[in-house]
N, C-alpha and C. Protein backbone atom coordinates (compact mmCIF):
# COMPACT_ATOMS: atom_id res chain seq x y z
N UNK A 1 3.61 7.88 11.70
CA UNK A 1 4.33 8.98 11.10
C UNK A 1 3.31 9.98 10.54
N UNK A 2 3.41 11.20 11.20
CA UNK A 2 2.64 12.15 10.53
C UNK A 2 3.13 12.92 9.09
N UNK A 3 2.55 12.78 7.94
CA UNK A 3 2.81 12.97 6.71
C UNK A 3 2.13 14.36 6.31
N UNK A 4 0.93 15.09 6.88
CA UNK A 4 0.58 16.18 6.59
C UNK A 4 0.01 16.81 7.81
N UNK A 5 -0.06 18.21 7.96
CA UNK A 5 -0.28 18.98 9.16
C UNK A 5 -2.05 19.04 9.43
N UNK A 6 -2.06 19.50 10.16
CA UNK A 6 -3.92 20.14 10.74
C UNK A 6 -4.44 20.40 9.47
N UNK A 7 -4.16 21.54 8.72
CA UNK A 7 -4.32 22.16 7.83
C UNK A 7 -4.54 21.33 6.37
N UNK A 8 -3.93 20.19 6.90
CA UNK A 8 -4.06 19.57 5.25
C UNK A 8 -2.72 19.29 4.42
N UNK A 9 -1.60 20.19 4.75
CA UNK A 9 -0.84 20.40 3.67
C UNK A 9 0.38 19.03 3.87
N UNK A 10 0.96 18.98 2.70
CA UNK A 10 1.72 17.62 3.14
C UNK A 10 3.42 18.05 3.43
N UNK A 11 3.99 17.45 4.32
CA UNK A 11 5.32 17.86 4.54
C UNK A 11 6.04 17.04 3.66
N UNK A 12 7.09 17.22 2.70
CA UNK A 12 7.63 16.89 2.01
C UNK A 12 9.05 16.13 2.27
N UNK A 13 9.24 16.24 3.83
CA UNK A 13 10.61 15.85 4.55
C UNK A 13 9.76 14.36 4.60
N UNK A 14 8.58 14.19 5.95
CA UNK A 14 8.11 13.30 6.06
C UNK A 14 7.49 12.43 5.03
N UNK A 15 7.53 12.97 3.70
CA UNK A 15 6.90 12.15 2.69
C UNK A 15 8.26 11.37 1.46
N UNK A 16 9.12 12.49 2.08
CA UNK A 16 10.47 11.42 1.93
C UNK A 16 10.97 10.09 2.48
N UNK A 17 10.67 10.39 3.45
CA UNK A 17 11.27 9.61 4.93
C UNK A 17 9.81 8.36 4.41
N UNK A 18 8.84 8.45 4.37
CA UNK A 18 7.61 7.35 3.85
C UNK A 18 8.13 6.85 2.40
N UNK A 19 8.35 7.44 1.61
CA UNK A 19 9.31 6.72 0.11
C UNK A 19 10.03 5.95 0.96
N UNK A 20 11.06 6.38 1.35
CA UNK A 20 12.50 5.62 1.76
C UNK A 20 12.13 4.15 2.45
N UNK A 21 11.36 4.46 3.49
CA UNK A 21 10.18 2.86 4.44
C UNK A 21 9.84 2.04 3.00
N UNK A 22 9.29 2.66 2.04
CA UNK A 22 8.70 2.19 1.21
C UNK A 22 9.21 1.71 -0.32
N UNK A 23 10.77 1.99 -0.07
CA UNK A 23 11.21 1.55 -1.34
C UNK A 23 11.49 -0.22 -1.27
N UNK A 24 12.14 -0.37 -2.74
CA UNK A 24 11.97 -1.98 -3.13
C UNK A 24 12.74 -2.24 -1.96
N UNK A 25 12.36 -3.30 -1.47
CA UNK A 25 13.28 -4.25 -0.70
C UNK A 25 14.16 -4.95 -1.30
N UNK A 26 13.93 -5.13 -2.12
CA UNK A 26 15.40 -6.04 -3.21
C UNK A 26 16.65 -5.51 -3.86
N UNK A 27 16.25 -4.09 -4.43
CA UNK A 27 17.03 -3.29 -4.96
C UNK A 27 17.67 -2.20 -4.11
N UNK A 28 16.53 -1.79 -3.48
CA UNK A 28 16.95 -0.72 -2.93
C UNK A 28 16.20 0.31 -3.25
N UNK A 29 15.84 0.67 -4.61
CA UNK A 29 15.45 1.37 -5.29
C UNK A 29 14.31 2.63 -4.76
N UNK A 30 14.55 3.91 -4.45
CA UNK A 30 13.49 4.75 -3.72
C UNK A 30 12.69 5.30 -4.88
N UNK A 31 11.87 5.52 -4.51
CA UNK A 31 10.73 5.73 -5.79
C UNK A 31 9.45 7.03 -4.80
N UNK A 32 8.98 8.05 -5.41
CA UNK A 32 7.87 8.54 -4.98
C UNK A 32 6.64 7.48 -4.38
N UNK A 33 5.90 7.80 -3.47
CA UNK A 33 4.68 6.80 -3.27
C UNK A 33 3.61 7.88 -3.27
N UNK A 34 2.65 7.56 -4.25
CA UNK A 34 1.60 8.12 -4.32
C UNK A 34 0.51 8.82 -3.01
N UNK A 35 0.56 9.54 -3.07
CA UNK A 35 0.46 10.57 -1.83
C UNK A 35 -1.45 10.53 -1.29
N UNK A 36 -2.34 9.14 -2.81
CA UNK A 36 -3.23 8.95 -2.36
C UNK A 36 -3.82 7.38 -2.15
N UNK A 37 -2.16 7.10 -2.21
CA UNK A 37 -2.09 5.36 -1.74
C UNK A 37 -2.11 5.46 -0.16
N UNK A 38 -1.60 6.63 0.23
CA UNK A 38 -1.14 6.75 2.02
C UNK A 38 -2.26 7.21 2.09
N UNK A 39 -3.17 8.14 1.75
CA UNK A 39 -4.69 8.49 2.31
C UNK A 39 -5.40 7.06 2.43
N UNK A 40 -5.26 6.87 1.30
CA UNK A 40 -6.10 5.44 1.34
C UNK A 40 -5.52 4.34 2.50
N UNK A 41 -4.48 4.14 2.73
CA UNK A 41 -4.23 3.32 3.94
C UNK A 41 -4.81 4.31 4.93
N UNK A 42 -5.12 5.61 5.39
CA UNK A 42 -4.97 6.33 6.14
C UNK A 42 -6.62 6.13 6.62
N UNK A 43 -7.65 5.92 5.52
CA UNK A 43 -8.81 6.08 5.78
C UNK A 43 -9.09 4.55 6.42
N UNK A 44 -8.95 3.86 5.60
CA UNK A 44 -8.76 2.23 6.40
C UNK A 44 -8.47 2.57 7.20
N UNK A 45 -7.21 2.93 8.37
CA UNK A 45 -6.74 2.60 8.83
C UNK A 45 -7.73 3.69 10.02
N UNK A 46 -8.49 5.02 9.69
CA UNK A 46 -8.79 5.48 10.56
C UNK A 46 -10.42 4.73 11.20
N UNK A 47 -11.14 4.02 9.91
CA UNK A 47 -12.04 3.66 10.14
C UNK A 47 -12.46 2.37 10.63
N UNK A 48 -10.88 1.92 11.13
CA UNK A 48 -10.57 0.68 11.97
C UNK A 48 -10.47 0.76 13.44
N UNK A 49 -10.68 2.37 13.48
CA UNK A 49 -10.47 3.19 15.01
C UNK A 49 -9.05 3.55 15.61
N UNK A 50 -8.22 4.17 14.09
CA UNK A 50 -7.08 4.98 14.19
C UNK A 50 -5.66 4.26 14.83
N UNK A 51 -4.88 4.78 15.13
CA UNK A 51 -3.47 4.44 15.66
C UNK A 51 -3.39 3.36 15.93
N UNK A 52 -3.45 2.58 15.28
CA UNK A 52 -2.93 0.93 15.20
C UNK A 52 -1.91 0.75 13.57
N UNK A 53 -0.69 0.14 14.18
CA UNK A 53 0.30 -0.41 13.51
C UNK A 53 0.13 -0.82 12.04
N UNK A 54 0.90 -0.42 11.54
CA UNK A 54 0.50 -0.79 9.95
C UNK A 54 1.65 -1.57 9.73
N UNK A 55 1.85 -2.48 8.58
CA UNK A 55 2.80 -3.34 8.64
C UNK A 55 2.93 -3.72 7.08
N UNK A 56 3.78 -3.10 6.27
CA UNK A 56 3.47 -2.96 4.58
C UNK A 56 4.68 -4.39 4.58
N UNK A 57 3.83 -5.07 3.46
CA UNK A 57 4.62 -6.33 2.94
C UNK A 57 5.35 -6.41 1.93
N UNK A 58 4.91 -4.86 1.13
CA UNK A 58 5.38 -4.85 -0.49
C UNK A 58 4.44 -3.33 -0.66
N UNK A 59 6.12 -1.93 -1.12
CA UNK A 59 5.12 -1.13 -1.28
C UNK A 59 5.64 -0.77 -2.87
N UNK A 60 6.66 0.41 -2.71
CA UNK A 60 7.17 0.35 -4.21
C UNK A 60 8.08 -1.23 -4.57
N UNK A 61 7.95 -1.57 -5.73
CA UNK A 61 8.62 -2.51 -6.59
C UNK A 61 9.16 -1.67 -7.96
N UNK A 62 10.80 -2.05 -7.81
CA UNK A 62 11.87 -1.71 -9.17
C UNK A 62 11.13 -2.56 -10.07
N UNK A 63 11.30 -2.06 -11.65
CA UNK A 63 10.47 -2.66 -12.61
C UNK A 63 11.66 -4.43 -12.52
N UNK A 64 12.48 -4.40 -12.31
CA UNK A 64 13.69 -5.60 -12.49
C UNK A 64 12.70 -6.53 -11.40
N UNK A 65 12.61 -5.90 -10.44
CA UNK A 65 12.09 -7.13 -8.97
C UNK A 65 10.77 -7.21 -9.13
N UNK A 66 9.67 -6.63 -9.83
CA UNK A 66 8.69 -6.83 -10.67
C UNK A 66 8.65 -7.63 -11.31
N UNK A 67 9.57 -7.88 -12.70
CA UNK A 67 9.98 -8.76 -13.94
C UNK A 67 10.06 -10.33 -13.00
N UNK A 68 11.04 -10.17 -11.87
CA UNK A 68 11.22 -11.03 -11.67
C UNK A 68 10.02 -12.02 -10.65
N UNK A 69 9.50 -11.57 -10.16
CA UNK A 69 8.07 -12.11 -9.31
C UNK A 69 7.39 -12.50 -10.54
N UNK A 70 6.92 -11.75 -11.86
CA UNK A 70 6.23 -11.96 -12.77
C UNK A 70 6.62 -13.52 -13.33
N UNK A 71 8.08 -13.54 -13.75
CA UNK A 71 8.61 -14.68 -14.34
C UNK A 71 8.38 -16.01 -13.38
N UNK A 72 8.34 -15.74 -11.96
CA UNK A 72 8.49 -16.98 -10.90
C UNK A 72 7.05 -17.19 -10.63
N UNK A 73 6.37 -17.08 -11.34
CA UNK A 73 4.85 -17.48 -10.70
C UNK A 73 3.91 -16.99 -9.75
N UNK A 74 5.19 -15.66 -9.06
CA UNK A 74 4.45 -14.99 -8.18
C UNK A 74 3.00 -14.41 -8.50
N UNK A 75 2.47 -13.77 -7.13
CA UNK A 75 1.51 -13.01 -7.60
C UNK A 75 1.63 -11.52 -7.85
N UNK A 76 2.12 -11.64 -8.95
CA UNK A 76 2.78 -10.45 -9.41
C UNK A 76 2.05 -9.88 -11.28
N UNK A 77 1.68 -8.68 -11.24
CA UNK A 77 1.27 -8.89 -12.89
C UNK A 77 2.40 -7.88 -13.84
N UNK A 78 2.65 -8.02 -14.88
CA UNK A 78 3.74 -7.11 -15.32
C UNK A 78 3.50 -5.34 -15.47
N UNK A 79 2.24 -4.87 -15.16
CA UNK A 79 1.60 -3.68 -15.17
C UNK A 79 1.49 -3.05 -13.90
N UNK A 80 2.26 -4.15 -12.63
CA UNK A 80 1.54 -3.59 -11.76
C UNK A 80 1.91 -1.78 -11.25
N UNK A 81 0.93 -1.71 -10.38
CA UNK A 81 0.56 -0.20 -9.90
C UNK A 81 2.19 0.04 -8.48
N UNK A 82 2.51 -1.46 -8.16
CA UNK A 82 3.76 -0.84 -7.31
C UNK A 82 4.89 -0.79 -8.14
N UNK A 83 4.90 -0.68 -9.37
CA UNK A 83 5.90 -0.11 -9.81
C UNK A 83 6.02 1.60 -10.32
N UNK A 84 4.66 1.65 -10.00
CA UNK A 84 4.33 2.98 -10.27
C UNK A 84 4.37 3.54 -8.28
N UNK A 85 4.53 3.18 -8.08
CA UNK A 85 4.16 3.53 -6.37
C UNK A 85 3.11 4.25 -6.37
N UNK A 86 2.38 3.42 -6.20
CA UNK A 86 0.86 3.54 -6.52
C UNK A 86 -0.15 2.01 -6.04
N UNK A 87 0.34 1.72 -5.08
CA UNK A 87 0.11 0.33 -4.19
C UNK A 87 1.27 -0.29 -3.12
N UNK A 88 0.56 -0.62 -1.98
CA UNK A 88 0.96 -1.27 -1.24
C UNK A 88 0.10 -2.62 -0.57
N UNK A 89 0.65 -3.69 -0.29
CA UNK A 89 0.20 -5.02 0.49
C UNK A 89 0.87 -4.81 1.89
N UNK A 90 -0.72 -4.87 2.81
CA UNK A 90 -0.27 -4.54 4.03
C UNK A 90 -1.15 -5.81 5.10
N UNK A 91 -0.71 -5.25 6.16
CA UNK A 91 -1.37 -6.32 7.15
C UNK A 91 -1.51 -5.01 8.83
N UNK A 92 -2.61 -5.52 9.37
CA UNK A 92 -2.53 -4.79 10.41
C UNK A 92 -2.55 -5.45 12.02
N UNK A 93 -1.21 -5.67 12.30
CA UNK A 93 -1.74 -6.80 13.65
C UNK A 93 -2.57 -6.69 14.12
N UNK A 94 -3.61 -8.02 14.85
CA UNK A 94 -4.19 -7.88 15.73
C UNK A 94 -6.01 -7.86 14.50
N UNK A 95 -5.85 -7.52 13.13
CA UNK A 95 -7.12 -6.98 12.73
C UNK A 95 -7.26 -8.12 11.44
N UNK A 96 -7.66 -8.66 11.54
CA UNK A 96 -8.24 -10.09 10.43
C UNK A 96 -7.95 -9.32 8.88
N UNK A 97 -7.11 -9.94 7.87
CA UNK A 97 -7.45 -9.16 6.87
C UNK A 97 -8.66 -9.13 6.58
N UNK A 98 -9.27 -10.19 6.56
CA UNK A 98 -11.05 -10.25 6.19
C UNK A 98 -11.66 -8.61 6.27
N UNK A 99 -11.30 -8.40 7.48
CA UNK A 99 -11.88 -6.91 8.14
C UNK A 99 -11.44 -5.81 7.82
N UNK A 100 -10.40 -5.77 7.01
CA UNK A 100 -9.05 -4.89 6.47
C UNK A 100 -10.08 -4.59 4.70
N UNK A 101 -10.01 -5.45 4.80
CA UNK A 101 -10.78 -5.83 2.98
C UNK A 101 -12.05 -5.54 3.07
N UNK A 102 -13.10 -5.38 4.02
CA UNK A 102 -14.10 -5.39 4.37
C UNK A 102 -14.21 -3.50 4.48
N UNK A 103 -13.84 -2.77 5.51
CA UNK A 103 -13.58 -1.32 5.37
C UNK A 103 -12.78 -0.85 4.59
N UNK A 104 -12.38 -1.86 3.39
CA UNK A 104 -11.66 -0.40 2.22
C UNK A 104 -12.72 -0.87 1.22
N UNK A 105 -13.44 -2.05 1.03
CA UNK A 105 -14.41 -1.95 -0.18
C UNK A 105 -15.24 -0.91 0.51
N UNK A 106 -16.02 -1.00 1.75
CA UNK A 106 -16.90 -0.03 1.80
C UNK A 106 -16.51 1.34 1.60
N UNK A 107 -15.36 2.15 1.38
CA UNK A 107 -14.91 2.96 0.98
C UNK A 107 -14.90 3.14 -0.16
N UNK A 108 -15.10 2.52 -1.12
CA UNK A 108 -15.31 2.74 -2.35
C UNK A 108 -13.95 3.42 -3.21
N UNK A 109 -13.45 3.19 -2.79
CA UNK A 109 -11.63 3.83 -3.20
C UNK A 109 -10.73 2.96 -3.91
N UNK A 110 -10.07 3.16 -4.99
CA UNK A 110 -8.91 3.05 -5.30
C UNK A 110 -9.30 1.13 -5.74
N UNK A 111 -7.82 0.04 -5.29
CA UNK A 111 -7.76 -1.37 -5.84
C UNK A 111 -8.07 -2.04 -4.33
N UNK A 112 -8.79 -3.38 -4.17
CA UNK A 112 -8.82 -3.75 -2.86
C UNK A 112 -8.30 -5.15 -3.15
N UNK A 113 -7.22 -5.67 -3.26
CA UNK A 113 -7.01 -7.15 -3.15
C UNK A 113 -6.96 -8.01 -2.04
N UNK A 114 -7.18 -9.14 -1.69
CA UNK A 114 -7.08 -9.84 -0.27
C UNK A 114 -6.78 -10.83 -0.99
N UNK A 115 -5.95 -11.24 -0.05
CA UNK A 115 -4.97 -12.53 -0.18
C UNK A 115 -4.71 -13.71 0.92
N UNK A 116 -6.19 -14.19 1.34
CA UNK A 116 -6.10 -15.00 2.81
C UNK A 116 -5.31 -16.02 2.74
N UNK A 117 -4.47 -16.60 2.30
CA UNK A 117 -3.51 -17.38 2.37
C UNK A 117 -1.85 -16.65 2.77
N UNK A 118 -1.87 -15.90 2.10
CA UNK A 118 -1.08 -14.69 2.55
C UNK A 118 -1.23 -14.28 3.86
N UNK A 119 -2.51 -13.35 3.76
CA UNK A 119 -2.29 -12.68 5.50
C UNK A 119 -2.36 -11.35 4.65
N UNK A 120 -2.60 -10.42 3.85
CA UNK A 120 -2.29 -9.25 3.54
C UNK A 120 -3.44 -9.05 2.45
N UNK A 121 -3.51 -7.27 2.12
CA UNK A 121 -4.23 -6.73 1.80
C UNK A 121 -3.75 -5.99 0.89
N UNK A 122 -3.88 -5.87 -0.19
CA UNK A 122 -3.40 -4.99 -1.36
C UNK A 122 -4.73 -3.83 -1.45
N UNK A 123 -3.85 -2.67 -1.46
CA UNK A 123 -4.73 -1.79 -1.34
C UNK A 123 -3.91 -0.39 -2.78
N UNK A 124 -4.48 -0.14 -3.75
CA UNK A 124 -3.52 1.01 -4.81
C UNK A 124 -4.67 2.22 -4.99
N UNK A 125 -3.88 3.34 -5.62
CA UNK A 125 -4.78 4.30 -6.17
C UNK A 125 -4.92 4.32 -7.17
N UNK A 126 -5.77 3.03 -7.68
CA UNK A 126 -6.33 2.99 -9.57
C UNK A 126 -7.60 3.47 -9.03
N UNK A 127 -8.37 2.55 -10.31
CA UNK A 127 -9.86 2.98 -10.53
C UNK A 127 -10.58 2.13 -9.07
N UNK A 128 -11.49 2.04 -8.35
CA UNK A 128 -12.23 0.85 -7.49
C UNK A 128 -12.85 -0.12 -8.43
N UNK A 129 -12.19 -1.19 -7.67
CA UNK A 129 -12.17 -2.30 -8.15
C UNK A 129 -11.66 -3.59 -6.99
N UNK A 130 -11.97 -4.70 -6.90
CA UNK A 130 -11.44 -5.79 -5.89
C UNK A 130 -11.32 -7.03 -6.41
N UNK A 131 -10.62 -7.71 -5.64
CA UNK A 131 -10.57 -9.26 -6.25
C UNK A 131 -10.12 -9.68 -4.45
């Protein structure tokens, strides 16, 4: 999905239509997504050698379906950044998370979590930082 033109500028239809993909799965709930959480998948994703499938596991989270991962032991923290839509956990077929986690630390950008038991990659627009 193209989200901004040649030029740079961002289309606001298509950055709807990316909320909507990206709201809670539990609630429903549509929420803005930080417009430099999608760069940041965007640079990963170009410096993986572009147009390959992205596959988000968890992007915005309602503060309720938050609360509730928090309470069940999930790996969930009560601050987190997808309730701000401001993170997503993704996976990219075909590409090892190892290697996923590997070109966004060297980017120096934003949160890098990996989760090899999982299969997925938490990637937000805080400060850089990884676990």
């Amino acid at each position: 999905m193209t989200y901004r033109n040649e030029a740079g500028a961002y289309d606001l239809e298509a950055l709807d239509d990316v909320n909507h993909i990206l709201r809670c799965h539990f609630t429903g709930e549509v929420a803005a997504i930080d417009v430099r959480v999608l760069e940041h998948v965007n640079l990963v994703q170009k410096k993986l050698g572009g147009q390959r499938e992205i596959h988000i596991i968890s992007g915005f989270r309602s503060p309720e379906y938050n609360a509730m991962l928090v309470r069940s032991g999930r790996r969930a923290v009560r601050n987190s950044l997808h309730v701000q839509g401001q993170a997503v956990d993704m996976q990219i077929p075909g590409v090892h998370p190892k290697m996923i986690r590997q070109v966004a630390l060297e980017l120096g950008y934003g949160g890098v979590g990996y989760y090899p038991r999982s299969k997925f990659v938490h990637l937000d627009s805080g400060p850089f930082r990884h676990w």
